[in-house]
Protein backbone atom coordinates (compact mmCIF):
# COMPACT_ATOMS: atom_id res chain seq x y z
CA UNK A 1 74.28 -17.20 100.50
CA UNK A 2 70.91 -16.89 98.47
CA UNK A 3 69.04 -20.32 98.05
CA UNK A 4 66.98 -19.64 94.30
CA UNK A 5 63.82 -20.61 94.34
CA UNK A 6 63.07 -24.28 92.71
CA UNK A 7 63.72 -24.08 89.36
CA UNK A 8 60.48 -24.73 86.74
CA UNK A 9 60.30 -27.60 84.62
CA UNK A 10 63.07 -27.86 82.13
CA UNK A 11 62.27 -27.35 78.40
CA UNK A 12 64.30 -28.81 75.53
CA UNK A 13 66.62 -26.67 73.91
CA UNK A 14 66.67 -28.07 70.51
CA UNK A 15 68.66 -25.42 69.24
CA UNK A 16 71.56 -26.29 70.99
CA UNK A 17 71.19 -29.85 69.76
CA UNK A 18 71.35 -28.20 66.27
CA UNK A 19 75.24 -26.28 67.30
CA UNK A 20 76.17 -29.90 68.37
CA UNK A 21 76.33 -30.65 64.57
CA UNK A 22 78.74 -27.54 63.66
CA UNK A 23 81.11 -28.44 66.39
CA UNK A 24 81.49 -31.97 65.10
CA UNK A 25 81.79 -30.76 61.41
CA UNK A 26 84.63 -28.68 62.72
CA UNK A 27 86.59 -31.67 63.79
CA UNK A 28 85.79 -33.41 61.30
CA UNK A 29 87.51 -31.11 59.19
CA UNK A 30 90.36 -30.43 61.25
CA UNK A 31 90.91 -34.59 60.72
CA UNK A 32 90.85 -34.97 57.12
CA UNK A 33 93.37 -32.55 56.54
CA UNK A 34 95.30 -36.23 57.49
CA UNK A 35 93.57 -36.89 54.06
CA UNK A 36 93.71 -34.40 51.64
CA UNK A 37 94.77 -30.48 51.93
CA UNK A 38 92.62 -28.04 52.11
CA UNK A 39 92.27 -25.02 50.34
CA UNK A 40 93.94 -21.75 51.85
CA UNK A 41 91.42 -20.13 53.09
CA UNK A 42 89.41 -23.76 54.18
CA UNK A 43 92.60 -24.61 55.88
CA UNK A 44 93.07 -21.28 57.56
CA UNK A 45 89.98 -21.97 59.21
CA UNK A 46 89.88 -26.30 59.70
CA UNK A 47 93.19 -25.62 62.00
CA UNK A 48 90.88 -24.56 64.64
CA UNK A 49 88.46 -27.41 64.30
CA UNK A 50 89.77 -29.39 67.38
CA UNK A 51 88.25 -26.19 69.38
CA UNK A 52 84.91 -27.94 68.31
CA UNK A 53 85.89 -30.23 71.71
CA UNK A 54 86.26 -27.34 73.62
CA UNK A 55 82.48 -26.19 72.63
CA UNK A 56 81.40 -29.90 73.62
CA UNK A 57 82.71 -29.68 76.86
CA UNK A 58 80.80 -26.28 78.02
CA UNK A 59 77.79 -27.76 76.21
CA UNK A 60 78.12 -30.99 78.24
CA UNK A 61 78.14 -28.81 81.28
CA UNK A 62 75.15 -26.65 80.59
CA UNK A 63 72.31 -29.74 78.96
CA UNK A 64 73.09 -31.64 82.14
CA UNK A 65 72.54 -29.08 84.34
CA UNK A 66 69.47 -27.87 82.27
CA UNK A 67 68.23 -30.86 82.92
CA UNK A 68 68.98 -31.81 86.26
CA UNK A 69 67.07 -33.23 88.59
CA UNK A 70 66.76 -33.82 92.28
CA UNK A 71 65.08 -36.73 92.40
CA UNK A 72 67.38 -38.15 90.29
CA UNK A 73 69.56 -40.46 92.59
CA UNK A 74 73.51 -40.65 92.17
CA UNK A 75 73.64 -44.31 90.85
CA UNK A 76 70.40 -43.50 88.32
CA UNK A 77 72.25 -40.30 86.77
CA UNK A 78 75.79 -42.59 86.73
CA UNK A 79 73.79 -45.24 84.97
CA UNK A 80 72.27 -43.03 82.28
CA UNK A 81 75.70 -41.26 81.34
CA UNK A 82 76.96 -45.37 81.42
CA UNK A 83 73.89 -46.23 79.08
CA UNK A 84 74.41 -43.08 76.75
CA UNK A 85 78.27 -43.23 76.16
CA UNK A 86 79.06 -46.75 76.75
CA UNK A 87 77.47 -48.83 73.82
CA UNK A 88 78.15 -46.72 70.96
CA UNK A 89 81.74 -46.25 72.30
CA UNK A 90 81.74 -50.37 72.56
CA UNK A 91 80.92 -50.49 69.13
CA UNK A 92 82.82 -47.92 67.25
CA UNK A 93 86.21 -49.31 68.97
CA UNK A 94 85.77 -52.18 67.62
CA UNK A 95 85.14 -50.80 63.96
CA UNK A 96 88.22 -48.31 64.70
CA UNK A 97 90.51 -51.42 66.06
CA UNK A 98 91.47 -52.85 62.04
CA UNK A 99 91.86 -49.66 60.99
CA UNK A 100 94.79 -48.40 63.65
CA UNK A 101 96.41 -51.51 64.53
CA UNK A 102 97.88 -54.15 63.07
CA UNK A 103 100.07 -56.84 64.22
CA UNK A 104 102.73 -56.10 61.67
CA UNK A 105 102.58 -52.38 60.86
CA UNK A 106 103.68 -50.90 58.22
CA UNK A 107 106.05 -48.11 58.60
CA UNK A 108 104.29 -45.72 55.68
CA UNK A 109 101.25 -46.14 57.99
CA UNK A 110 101.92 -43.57 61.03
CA UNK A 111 98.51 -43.75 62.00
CA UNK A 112 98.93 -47.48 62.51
CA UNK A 113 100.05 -49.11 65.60
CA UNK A 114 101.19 -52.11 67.24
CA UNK A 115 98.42 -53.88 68.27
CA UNK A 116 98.61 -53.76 72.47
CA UNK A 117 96.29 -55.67 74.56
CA UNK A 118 97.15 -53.81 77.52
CA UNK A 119 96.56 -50.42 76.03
CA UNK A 120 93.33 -51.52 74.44
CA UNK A 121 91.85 -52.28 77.55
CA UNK A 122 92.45 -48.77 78.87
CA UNK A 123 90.59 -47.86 76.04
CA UNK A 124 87.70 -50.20 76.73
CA UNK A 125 87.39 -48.88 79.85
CA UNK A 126 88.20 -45.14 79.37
CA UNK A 127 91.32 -44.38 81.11
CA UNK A 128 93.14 -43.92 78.14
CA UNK A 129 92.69 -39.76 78.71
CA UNK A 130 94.98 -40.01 81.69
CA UNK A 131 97.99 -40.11 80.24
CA UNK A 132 100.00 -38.01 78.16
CA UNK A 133 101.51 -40.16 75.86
CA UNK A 134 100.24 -39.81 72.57
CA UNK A 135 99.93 -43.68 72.13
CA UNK A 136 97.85 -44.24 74.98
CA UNK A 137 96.25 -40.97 74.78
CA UNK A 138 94.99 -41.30 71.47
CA UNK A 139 94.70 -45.24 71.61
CA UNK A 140 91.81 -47.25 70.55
CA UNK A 141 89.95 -44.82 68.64
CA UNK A 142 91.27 -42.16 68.61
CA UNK A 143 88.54 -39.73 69.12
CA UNK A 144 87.57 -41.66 72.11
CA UNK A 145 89.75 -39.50 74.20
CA UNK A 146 87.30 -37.01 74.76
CA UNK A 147 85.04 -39.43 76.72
CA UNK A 148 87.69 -39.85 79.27
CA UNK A 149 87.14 -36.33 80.81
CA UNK A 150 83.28 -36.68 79.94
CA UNK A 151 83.63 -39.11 82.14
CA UNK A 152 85.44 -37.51 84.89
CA UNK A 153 82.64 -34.98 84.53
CA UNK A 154 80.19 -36.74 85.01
CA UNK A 155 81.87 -38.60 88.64
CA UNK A 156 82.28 -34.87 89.68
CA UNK A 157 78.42 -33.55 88.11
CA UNK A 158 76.74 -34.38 91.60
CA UNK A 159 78.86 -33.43 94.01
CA UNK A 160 78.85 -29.55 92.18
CA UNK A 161 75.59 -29.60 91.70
CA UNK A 162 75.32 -29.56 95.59
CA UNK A 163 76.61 -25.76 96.15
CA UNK A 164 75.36 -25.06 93.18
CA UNK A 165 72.23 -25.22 93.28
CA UNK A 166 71.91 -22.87 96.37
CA UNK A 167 73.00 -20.21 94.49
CA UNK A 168 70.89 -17.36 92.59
CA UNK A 169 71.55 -15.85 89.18
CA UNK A 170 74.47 -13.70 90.43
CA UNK A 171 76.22 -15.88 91.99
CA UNK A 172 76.44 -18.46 89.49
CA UNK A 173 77.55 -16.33 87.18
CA UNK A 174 80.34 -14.86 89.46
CA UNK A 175 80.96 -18.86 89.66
CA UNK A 176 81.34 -18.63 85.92
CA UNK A 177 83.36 -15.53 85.89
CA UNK A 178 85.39 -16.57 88.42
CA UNK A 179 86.71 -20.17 86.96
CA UNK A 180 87.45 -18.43 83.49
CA UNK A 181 89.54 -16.01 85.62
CA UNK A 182 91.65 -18.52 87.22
CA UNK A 183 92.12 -20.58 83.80
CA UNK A 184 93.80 -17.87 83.08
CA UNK A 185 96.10 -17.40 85.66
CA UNK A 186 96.91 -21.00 85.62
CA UNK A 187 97.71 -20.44 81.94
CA UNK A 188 99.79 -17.90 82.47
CA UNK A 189 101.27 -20.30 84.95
CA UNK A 190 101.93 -23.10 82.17
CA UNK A 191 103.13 -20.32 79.95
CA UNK A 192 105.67 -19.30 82.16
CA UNK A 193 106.84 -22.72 83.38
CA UNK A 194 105.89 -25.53 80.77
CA UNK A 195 107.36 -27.99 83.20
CA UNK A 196 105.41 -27.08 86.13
CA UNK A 197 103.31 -29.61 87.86
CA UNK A 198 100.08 -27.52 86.55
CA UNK A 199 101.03 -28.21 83.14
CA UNK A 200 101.35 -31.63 83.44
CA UNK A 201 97.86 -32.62 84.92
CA UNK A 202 95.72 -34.88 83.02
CA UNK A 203 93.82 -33.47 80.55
CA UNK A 204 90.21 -34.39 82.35
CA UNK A 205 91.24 -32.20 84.68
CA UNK A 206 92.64 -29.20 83.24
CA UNK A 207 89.45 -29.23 81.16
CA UNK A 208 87.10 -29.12 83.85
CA UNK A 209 86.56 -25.41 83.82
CA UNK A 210 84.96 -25.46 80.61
CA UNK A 211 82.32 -27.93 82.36
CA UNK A 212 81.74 -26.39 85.46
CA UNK A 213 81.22 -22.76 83.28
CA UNK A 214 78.79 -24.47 81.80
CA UNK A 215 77.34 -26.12 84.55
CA UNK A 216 77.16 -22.66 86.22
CA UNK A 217 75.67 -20.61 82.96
CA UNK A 218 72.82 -23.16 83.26
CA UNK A 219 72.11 -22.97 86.63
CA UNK A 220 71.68 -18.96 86.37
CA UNK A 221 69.31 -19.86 83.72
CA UNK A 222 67.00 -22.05 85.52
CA UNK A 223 67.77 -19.38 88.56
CA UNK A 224 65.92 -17.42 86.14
CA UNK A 225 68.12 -15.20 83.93
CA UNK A 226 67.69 -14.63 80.18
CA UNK A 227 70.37 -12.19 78.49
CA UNK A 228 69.33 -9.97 75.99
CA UNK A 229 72.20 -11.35 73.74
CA UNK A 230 72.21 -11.59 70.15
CA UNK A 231 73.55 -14.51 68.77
CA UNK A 232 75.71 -12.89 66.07
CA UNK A 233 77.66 -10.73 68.96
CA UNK A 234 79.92 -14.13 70.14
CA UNK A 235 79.87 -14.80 66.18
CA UNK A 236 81.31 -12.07 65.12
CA UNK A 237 83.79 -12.11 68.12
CA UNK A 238 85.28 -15.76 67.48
CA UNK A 239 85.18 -14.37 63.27
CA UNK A 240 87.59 -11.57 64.29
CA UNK A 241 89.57 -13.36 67.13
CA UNK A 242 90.28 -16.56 65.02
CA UNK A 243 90.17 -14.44 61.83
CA UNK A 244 93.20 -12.29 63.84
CA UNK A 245 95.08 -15.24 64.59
CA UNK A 246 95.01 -16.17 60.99
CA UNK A 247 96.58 -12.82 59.59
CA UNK A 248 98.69 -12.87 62.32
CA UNK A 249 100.31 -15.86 60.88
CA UNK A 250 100.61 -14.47 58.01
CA UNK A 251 103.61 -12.18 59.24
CA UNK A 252 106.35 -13.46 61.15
CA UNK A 253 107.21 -10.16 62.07
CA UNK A 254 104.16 -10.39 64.46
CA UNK A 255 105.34 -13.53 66.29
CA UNK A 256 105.29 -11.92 69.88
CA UNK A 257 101.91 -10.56 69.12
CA UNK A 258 100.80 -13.84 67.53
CA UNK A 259 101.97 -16.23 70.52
CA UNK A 260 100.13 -14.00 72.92
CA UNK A 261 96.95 -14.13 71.20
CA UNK A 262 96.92 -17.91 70.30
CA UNK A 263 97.98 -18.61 74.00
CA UNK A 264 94.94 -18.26 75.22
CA UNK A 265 92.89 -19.32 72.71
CA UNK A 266 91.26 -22.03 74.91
CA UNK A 267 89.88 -19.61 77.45
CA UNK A 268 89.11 -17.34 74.80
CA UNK A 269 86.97 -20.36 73.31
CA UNK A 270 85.57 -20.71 76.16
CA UNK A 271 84.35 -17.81 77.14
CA UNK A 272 83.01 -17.58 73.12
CA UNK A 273 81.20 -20.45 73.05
CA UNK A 274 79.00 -19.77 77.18
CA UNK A 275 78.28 -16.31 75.11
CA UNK A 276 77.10 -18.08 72.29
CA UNK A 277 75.39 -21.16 74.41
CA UNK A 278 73.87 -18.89 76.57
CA UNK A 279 72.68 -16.41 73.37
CA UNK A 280 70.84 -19.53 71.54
CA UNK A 281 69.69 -20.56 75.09
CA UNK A 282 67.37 -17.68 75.78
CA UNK A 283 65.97 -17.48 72.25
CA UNK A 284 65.36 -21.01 72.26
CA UNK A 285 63.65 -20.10 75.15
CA UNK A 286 61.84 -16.99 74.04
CA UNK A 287 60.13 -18.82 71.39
CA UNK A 288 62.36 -17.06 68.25
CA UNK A 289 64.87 -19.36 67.49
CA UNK A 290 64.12 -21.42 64.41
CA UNK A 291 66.34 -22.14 61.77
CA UNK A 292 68.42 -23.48 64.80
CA UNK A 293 65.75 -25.87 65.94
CA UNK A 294 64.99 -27.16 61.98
CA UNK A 295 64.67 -31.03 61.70
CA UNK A 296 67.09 -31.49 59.68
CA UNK A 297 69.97 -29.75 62.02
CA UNK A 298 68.36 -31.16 65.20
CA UNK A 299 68.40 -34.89 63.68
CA UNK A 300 72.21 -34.08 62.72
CA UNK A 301 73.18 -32.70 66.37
CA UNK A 302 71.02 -36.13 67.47
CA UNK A 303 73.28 -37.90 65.20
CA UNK A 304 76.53 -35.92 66.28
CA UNK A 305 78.05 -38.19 68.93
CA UNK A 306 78.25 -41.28 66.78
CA UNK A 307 79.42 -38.75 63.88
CA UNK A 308 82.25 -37.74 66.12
CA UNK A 309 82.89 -41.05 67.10
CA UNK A 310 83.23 -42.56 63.26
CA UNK A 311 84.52 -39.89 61.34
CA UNK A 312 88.31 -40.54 61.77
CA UNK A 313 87.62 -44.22 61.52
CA UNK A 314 86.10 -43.89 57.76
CA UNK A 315 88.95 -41.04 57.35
CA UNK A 316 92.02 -42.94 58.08
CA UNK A 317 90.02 -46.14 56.60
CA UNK A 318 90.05 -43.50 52.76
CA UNK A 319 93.48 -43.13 53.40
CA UNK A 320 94.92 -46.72 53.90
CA UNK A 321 93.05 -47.46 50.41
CA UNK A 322 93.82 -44.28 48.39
CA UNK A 323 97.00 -42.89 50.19
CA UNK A 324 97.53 -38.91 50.59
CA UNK A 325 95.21 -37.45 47.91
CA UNK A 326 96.13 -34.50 45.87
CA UNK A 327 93.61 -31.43 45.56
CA UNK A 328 91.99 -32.51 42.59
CA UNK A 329 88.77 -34.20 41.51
CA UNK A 330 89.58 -37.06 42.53
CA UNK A 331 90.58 -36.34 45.91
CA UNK A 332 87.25 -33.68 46.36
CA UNK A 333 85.21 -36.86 45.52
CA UNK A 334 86.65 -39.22 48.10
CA UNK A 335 86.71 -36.22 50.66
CA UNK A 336 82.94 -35.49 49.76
CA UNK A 337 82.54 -39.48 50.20
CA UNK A 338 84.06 -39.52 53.43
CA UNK A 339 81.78 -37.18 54.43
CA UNK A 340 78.53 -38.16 52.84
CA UNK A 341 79.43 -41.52 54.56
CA UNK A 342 80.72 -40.67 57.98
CA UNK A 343 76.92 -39.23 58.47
CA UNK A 344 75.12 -42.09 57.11
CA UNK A 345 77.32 -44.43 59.68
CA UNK A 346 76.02 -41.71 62.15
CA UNK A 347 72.36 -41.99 61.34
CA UNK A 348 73.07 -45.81 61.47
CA UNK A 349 75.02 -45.85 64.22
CA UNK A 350 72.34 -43.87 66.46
CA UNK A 351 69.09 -45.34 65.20
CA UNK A 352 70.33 -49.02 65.17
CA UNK A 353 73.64 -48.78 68.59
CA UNK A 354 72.85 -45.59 70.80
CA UNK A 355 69.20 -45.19 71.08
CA UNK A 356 67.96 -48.60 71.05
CA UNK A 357 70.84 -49.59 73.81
CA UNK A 358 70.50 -46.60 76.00
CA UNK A 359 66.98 -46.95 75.74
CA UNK A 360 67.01 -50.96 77.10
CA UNK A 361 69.95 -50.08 79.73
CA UNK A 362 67.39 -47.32 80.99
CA UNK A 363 64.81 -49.80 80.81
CA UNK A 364 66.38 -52.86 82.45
CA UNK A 365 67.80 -50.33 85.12
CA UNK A 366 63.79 -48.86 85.99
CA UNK A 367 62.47 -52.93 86.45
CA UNK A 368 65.67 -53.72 88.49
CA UNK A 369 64.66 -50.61 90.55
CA UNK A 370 61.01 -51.79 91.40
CA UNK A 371 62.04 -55.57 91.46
CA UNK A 372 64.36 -54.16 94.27
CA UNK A 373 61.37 -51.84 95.86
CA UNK A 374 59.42 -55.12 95.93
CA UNK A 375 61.49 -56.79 97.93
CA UNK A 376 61.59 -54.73 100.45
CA UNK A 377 59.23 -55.36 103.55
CA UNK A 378 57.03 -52.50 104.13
CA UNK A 379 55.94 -51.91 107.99
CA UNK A 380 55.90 -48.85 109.71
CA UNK A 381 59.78 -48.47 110.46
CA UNK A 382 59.94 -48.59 106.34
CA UNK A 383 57.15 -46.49 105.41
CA UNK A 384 57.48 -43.48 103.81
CA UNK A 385 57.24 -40.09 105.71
């Protein structure tokens, strides 16, 4: 087994930060077709929007390896993720709460539900990701799903970071290429038998490939490696992959063809968005990526978690006061609203919730941490060595 040698100090990779806005703008679109429909072609392209989780997850993987360090303890990094997620989630539940339950709902409202104690507090908590049932699944807010395998991720970060990180550039690729192989198999597996045991695992942990490929693209990086990638190659791949799927639709004649190609259009994703990580990486890297690290797309990706976090909130919110809306100016104005105002709540959200909070959990954790060291006798069994 080849140990790398210690990897430099990490540098921020802004540009990345930036693609954290465009995968949230894709969901966000795939959600307000619950609003208003889309034009053909804008619809033809928002049905893949929820793949914008998908790109999260390998992100997630790759900026916390990146950034990994090992004199980081175990309960420090669990605090952090507690002190990043935790607050804003806090707070948007209880903004999403009014909006999806009621005590008496009314039956036009699907997206209302009977308000549940007991499922709420899976929700507070997190768990709600465990299950499969769509009402506990998507309970709470409903976008908080997600943060149930980030979660899980983050429990599991440490421990793979321990064979990890005694692997060089090759390796950790093969890691890489190895895990996108088996996701495969196993979804052949599902495809075969939908009623398998496989295919009824939780989703946190039939997700955790994208992670760990993106744990293991980021190690090779610090290992060392920079691909000669450009970052239009996995652009124009997902263009004619999801631009396939999209004429294959189009003829039902092409059905087989069609439920081939869309069956494995999460490992397809996958492997899409490592290229396209991993291309925006190294020229982030090299010094030549800038429209990618402006200001203005940076702040946005800063602002993307509370974005993704509010947007169905204000969406379903339009919709309980203007119903369905019809493709016309009307409905363009509110949908332009709901968007002009899901990223002001997001600037909000993170200037005034996430970054003041995370910042005085971080805070409060560092002076428990030397109060602790304090109290500690020092005499020559204790001392350092």
């Amino acid at each position: 087994m080849t140990i790398s040698p210690p990897a430099p100090a990490t540098k921020r990779l802004d540009s990345l930060t930036g693609l954290r806005w465009w995968a949230a703008f894709a969901v966000f679109f795939f959600h307000l077709r619950n609003l208003i429909p889309l034009p053909g072609p804008i619809e033809a392209i928002a049905q893949f929007g929820y793949l914008g989780v998908t790109f999260f997850f390998v992100l997630s993987g790759f900026v916390l390896t990146w950034s990994w360090r090992p004199t980081v303890g175990i309960g420090t990094f669990y605090w952090r993720r507690i002190a990043r997620i935790f607050p804003l989630h806090l707070v948007t539940l209880a903004l999403a709460i009014p909006v999806f339950y009621s005590f008496a709902p009314d039956g036009t409202q699907s997206w209302v539900k009977p308000f549940d104690l007991g499922v709420l507090a899976l929700s507070l908590f997190l768990l709600q990701g465990w299950s499969r049932d769509p009402a506990v699944l998507f309970s709470g807010n409903p976008a908080a799903w997600t943060l149930t395998a980030e979660l899980f991720f983050y429990a599991l970060h440490p421990f793979i970071m321990r064979p990890l990180r005694r692997l060089g550039i090759r390796s950790a690729l093969g890691v890489a290429l190895t895990i996108l192989i088996l996701s495969v198999i196993a979804r052949i597996a599902i495809m075969l038998d939908p009623t398998s045991l496989l295919a009824g695992l939780p989703w946190p942990v039939l997700r955790l490939n994208e992670f760990v490929i993106g744990m293991s693209l980021a190690w090779a990086f610090r290992a060392g490696w920079r691909p000669r990638l450009n970052i239009w190659i996995p652009v124009l791949l997902m263009t004619l992959y999801l631009g396939g799927l999209i004429v294959l639709g189009r003829y039902p004649t092409a059905n087989p063809l069609l439920d081939v190609s869309a069956g494995f259009v999460s490992e397809v994703m996958t492997a899409l968005f490592a290229l396209l990580i991993c291309a925006f990486a190294a020229r982030d890297l090299s010094g030549r990526a800038r429209i990618p690290r402006s200001r203005p797309l940076v702040a946005l990706g800063e602002w993307s978690y509370a974005f993704y976090l509010i947007h169905a909130t204000l969406i379903y919110a339009a919709r309980e006061v203007f119903g369905y809306l019809s493709l016309d100016a009307k409905g363009v104005i509110v949908a332009l609203a709901v968007l002009a105002a899901s990223i002001a709540a997001a600037w909000l959200l993170h200037i005034g919730v996430e970054r003041p909070s995370e910042r005085a959990l971080r805070n409060w954790q560092s002076r428990w941490l030397l109060a602790r060291a304090a109290r500690r006798p020092t005499n020559a069994h204790s001392a350092p060595r």
